[in-house]
Each structure stands twice: as C-alpha cells, then as structure tokens.
C-alpha atoms as a PDB file:
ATOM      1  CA  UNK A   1       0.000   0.000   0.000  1.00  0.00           C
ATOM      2  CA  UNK A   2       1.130   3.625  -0.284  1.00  0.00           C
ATOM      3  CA  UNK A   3       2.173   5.849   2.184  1.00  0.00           C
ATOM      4  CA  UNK A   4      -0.993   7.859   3.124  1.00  0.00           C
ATOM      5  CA  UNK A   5      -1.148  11.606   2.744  1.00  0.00           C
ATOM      6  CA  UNK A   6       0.685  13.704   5.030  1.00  0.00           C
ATOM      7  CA  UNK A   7      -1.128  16.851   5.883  1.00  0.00           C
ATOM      8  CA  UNK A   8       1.445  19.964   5.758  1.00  0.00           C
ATOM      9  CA  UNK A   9       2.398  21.345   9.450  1.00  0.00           C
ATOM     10  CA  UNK A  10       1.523  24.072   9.881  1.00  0.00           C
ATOM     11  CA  UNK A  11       4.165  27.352   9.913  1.00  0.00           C
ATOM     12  CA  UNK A  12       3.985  31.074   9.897  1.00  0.00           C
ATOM     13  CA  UNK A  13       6.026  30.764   6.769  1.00  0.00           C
ATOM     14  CA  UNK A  14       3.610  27.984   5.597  1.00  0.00           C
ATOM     15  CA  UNK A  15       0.067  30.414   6.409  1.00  0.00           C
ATOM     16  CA  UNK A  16       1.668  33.046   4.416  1.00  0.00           C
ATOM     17  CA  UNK A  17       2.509  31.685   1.389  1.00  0.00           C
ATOM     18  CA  UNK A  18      -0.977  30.123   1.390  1.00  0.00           C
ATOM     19  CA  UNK A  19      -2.707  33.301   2.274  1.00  0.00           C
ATOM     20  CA  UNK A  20      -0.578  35.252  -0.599  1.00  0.00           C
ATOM     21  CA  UNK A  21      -1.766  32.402  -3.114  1.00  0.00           C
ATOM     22  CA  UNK A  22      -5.654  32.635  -2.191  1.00  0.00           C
ATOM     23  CA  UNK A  23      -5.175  36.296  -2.551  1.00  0.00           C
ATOM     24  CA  UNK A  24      -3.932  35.648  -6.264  1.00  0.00           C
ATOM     25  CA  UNK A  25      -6.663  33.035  -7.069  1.00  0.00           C
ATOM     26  CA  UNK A  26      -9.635  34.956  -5.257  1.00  0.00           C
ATOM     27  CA  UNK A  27      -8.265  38.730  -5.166  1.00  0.00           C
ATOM     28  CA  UNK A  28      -8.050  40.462  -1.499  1.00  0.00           C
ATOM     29  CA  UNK A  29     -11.244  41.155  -1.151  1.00  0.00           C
ATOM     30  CA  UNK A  30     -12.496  37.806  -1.135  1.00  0.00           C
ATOM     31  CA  UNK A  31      -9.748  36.777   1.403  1.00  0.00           C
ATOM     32  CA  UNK A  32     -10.417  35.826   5.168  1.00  0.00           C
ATOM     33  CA  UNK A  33      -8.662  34.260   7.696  1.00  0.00           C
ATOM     34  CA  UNK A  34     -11.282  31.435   7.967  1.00  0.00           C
ATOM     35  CA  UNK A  35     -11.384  30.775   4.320  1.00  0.00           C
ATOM     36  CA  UNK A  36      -7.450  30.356   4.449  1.00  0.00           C
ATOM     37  CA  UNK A  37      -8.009  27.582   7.511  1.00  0.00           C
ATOM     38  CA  UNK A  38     -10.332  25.784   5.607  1.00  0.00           C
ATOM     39  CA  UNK A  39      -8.080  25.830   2.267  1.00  0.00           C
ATOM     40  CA  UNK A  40      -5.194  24.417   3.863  1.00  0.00           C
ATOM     41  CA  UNK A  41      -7.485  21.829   6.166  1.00  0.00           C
ATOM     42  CA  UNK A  42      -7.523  22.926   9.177  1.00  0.00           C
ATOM     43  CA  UNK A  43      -9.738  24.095  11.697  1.00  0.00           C
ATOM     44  CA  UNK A  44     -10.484  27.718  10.296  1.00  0.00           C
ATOM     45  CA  UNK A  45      -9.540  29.432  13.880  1.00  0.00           C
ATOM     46  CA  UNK A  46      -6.141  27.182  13.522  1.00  0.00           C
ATOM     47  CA  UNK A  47      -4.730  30.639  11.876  1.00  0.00           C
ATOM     48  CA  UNK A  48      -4.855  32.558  15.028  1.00  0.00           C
ATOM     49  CA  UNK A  49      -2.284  30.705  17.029  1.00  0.00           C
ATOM     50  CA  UNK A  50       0.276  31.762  14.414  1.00  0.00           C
ATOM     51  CA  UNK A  51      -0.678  35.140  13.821  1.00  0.00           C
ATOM     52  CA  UNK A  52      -3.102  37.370  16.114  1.00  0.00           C
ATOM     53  CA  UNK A  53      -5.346  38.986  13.125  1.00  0.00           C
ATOM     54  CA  UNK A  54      -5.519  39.657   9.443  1.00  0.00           C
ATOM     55  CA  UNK A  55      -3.452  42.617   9.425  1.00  0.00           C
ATOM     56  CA  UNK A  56      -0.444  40.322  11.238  1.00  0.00           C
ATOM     57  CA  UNK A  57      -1.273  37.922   8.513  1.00  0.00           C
ATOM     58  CA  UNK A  58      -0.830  40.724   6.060  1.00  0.00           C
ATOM     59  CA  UNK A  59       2.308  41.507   7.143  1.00  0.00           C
ATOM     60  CA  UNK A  60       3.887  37.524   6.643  1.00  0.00           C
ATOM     61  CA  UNK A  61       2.283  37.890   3.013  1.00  0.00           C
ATOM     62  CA  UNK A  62       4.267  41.191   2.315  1.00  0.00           C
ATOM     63  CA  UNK A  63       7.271  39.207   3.995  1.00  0.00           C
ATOM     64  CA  UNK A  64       6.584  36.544   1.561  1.00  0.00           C
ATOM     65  CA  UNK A  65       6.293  38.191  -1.362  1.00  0.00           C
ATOM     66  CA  UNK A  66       9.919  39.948  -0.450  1.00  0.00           C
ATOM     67  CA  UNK A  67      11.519  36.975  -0.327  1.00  0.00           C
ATOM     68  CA  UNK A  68      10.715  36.236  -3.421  1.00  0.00           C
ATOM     69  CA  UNK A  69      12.977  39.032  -4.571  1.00  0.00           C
ATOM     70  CA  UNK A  70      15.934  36.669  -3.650  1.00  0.00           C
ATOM     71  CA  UNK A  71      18.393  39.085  -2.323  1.00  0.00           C
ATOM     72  CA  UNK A  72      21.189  37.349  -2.128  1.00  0.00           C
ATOM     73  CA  UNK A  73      21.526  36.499  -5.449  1.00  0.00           C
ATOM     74  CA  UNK A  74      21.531  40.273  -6.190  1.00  0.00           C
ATOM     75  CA  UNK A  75      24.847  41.853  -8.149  1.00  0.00           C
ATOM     76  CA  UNK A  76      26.323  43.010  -4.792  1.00  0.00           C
ATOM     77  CA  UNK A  77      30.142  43.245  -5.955  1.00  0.00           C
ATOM     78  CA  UNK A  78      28.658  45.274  -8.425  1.00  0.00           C
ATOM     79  CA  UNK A  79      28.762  49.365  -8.776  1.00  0.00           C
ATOM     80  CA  UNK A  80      25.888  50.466  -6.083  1.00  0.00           C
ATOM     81  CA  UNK A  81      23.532  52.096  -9.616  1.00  0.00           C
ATOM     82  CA  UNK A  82      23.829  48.214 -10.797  1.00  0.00           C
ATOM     83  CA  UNK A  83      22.872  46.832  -7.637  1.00  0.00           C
ATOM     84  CA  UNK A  84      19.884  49.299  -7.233  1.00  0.00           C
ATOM     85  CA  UNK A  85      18.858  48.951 -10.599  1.00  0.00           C
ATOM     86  CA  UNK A  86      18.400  45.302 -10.138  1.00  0.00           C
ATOM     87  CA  UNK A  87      16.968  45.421  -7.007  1.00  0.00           C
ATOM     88  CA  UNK A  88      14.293  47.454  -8.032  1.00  0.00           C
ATOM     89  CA  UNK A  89      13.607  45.304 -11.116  1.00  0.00           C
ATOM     90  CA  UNK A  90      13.162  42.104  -9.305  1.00  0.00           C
ATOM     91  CA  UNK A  91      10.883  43.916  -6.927  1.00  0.00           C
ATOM     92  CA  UNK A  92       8.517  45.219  -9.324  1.00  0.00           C
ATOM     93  CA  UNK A  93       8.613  41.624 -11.181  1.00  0.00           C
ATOM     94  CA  UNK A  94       7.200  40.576  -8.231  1.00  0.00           C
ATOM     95  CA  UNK A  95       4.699  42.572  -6.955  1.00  0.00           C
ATOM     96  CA  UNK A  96       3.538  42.371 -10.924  1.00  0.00           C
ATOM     97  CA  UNK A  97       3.304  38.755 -10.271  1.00  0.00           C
ATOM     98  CA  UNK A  98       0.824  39.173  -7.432  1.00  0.00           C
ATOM     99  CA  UNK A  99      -1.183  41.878  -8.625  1.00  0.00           C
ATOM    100  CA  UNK A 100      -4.019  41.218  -6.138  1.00  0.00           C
ATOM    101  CA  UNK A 101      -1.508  41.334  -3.333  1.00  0.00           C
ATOM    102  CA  UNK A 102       0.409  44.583  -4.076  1.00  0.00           C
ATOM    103  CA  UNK A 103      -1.783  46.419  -2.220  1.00  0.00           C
ATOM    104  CA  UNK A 104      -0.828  44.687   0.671  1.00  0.00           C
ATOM    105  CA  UNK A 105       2.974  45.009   0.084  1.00  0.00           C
ATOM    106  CA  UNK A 106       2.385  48.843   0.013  1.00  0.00           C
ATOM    107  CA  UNK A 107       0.511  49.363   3.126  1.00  0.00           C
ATOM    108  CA  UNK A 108       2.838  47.665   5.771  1.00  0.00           C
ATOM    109  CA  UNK A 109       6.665  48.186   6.226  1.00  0.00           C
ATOM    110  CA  UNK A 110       8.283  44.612   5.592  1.00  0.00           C
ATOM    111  CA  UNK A 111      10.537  44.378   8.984  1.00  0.00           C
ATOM    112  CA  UNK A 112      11.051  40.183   8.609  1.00  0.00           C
ATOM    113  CA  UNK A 113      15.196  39.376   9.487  1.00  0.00           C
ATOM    114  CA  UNK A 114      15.600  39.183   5.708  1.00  0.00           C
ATOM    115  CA  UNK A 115      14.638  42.710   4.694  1.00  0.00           C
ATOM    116  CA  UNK A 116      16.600  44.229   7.872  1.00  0.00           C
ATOM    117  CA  UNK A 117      19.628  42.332   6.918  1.00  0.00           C
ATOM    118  CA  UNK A 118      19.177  43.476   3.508  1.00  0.00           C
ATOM    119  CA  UNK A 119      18.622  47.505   4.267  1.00  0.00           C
ATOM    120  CA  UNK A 120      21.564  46.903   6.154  1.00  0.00           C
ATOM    121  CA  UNK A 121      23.359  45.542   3.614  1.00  0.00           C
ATOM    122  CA  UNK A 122      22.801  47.554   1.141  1.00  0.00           C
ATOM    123  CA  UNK A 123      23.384  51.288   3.597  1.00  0.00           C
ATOM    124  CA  UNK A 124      26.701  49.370   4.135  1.00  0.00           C
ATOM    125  CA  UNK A 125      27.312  48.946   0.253  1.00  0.00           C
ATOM    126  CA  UNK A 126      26.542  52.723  -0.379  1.00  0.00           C
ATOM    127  CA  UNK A 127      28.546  53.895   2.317  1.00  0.00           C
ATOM    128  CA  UNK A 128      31.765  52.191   1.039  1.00  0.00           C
ATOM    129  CA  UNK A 129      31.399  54.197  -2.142  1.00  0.00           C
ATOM    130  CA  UNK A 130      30.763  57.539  -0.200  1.00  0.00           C
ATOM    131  CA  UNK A 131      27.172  58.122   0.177  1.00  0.00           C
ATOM    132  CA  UNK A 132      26.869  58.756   3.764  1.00  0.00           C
ATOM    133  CA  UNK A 133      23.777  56.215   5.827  1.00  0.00           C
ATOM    134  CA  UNK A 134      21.426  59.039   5.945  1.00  0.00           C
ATOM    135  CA  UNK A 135      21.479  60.084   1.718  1.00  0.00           C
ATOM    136  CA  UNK A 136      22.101  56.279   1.076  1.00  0.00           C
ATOM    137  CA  UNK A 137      18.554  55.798   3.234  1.00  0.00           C
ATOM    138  CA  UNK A 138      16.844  58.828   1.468  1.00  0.00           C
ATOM    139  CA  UNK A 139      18.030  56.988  -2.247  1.00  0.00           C
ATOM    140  CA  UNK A 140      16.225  53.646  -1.408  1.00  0.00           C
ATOM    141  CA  UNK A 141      13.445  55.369  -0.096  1.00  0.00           C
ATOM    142  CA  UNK A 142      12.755  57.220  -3.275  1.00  0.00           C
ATOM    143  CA  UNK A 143      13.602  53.866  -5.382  1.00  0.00           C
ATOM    144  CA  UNK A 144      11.083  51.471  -3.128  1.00  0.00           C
ATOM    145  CA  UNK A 145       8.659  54.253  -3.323  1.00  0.00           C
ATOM    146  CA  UNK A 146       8.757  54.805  -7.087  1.00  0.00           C
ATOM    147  CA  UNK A 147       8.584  50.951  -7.145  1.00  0.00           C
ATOM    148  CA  UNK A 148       6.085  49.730  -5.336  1.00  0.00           C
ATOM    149  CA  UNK A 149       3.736  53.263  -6.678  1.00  0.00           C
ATOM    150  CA  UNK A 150       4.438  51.892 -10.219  1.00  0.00           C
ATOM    151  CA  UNK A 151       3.683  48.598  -9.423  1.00  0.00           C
ATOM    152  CA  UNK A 152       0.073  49.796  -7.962  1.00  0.00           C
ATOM    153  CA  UNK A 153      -0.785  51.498 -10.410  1.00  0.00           C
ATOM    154  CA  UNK A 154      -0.423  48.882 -13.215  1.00  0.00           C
ATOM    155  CA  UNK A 155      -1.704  46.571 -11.231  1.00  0.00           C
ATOM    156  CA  UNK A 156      -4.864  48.888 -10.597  1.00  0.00           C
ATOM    157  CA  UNK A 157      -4.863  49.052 -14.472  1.00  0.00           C
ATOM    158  CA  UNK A 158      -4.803  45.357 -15.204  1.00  0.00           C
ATOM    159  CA  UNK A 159      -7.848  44.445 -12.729  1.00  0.00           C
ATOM    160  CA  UNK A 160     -10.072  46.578 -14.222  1.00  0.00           C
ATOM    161  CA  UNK A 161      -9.010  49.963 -14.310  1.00  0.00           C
ATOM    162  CA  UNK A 162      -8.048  50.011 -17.927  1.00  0.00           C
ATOM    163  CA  UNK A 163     -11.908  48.564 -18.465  1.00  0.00           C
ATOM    164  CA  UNK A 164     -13.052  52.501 -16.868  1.00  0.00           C
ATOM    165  CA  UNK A 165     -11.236  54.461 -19.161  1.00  0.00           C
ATOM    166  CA  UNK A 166     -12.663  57.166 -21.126  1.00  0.00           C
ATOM    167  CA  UNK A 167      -9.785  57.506 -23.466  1.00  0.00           C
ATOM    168  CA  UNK A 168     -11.350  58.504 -27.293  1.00  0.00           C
ATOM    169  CA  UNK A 169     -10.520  56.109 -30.249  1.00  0.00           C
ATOM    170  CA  UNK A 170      -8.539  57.570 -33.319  1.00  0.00           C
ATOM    171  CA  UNK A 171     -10.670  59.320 -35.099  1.00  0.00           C
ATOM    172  CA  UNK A 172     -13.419  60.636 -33.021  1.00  0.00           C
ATOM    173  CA  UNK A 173     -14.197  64.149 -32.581  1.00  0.00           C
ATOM    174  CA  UNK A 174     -12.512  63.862 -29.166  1.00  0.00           C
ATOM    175  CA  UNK A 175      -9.039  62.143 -29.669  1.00  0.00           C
ATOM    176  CA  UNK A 176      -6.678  64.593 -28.862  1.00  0.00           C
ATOM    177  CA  UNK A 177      -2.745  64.729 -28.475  1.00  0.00           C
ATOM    178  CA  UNK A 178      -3.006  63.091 -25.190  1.00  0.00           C
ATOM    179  CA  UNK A 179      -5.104  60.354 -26.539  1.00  0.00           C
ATOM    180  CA  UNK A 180      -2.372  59.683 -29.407  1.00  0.00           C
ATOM    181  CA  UNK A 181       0.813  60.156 -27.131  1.00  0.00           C
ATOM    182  CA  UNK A 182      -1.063  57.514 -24.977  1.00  0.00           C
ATOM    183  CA  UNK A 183      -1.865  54.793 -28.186  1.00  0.00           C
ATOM    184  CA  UNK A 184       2.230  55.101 -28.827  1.00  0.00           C
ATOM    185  CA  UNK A 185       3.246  54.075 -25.438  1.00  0.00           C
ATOM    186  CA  UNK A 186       2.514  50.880 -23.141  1.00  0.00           C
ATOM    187  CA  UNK A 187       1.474  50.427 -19.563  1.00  0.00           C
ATOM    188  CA  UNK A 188       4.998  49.920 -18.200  1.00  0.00           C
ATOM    189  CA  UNK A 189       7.668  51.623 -21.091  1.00  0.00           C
ATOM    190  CA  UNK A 190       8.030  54.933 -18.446  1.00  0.00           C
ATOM    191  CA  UNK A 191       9.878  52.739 -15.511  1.00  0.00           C
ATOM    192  CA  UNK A 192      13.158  51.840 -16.867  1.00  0.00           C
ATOM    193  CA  UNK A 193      13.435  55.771 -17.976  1.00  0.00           C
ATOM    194  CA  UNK A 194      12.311  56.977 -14.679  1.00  0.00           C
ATOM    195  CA  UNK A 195      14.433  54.607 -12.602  1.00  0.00           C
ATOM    196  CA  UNK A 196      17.692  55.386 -14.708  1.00  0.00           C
ATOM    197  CA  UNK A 197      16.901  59.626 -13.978  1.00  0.00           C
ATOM    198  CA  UNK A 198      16.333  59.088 -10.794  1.00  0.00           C
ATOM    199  CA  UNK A 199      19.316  56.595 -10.189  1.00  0.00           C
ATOM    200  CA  UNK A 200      21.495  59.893 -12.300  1.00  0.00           C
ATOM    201  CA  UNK A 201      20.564  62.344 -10.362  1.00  0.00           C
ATOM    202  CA  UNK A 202      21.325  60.684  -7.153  1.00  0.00           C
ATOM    203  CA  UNK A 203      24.542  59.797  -8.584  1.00  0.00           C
ATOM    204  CA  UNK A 204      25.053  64.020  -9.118  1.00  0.00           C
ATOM    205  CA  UNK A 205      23.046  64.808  -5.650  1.00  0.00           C
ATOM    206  CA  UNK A 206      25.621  66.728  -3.318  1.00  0.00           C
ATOM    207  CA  UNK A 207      25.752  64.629   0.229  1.00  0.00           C
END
C-alpha cells in the first residue's frame, strides 16, 4: 500500500505563502482568515495561534512576497547604480506577479530578518562608495517608493481599471494629443526611464 497523505504542518512561513496564493486566485477582497483555515485543512480558527489577526497575517504575506525578490543572489560586488537597478527590477517583477496582493505590500513596512539584513546591507554597500547612511537611506526610499507606486498602479490598471477608461478612439471628434501620445506608449515603457533619472541624479546629488 502507499504511504498515506501527510497533511502539511503548519508554519507562519507555511500560512503566508498560502494566504498570498488565495489572494492571487480569489483577489483580497475575497480573502479571510477562515477561508485560508479551511483551504489548507484545518480548523479555520487554527490561523490565530500563528498570527493574532488579518493585518499580522498581512504583514507575513508582504514578507513573503519579499523573499521572493531573492536578495542574495543580487549583483552586490557590483557598482551600487547596478545593484539598485536590479533590485528594483526584481521587486517590481514581483509585486507584478501578485497583482491582487500589491496592495498589501504597500501598506505595511516589511521588517522580517531578511529585509533588515538586507537595508543593512545595502546602507553598508553605499557607504563604502561615499554616500553617507542618511542620503544612502533617502536613495532607497525614493527607489522602493517609485517601485512599489508603479507597481500599484499597473496593477490597478490590469484588474479593471483600464476597463473605466474614457480615453477617445482615433478618429473621433474627441481624440486629442493626449489620446495619441497615450496609443504610442505601453502600460509599463516609463519605468526603466524613470528609474535610470532618478538613479542619475542621485549619482550628481551633493551629500
């Protein structure tokens, strides 16, 4: 006979991951903690000996989705531009993945051992090639801010927001030369361009 089914112990690590993938198949507002007992068969109040309410919960699933990211696999020997580049790349690659959940991400610092060690990590990185802690905290400030505001909005755009716009088709008495400047761009072409100026004028920014 086969071994029978193990059900999964359960973690903080392990709640989170399932939350963040209910979330994705159901969108947040469909989400509750007794619907995420009952998914990964438990007793639906099982959830609250791990973590003491949704917005706990909420912060494991922006914890999760960070380390996604993989840090440490990040270009850290390279230039500190290189290393912020990619570092905001992979973030908005995955908050894009989860567009149901980046809502979540945005509303709740991430402060899991992971993204500490990281912020420290990278401070330490900047401050080796002369950007004293406090500009080097201002410069990932601005980048996780641009980030995770891009990543909200296209995510806004792709569940439905697109659907509400009132933008006028070529040829109608209304298309204008916002209408046309918006048919020869995409959702998403602005963020490389925006990341590189502000990456430049950090890089001229007096300390």
């Amino acid at each position: 006979m086969p071994e029978p089914p193990t059900r999964p112990r359960l973690t903080r690590e392990y709640l989170a991951t399932a939350a963040l993938a209910l979330i994705d198949a159901h969108g947040l507002r469909k989400f509750s903690m007794r619907k995420l007992g009952t998914a990964v068969g438990f007793d639906p109040m099982a959830v609250y000996r791990y973590y003491d309410d949704q917005e706990a919960l909420f912060d494991g699933v922006a914890e999760a989705m960070f380390d996604e990211i993989e840090v440490d696999t990040l270009p850290w020997d390279g230039p500190w531009r290189e290393l912020a580049r990619e570092y905001c790349l992979r973030l908005r690659d995955t908050l894009l993945r989860h567009p149901h959940a980046v809502q979540v991400f945005a509303t709740r610092p991430v402060r899991s051992p992971a993204s500490i060690d990281t912020g420290v990590k990278m401070l330490s990185k900047l401050q080796a090639e002369g950007i004293p802690p406090a500009q080097a905290l201002r410069l990932t400030r601005c980048l996780r801010e641009f980030t995770v505001g891009h990543a909200l909005a296209i995510a806004v755009t792709k569940l439905g927001g697109e659907r509400r716009s009132r933008k006028p088709e070529p040829g109608s008495p209304d298309y204008n030369l916002l209408a046309e400047a918006a048919d020869a761009t995409t959702l998403d072409d602005h963020f490389e361009p925006g990341l590189t100026a502000l990456l430049n004028g950090f890089a001229h920014t007096p300390s």
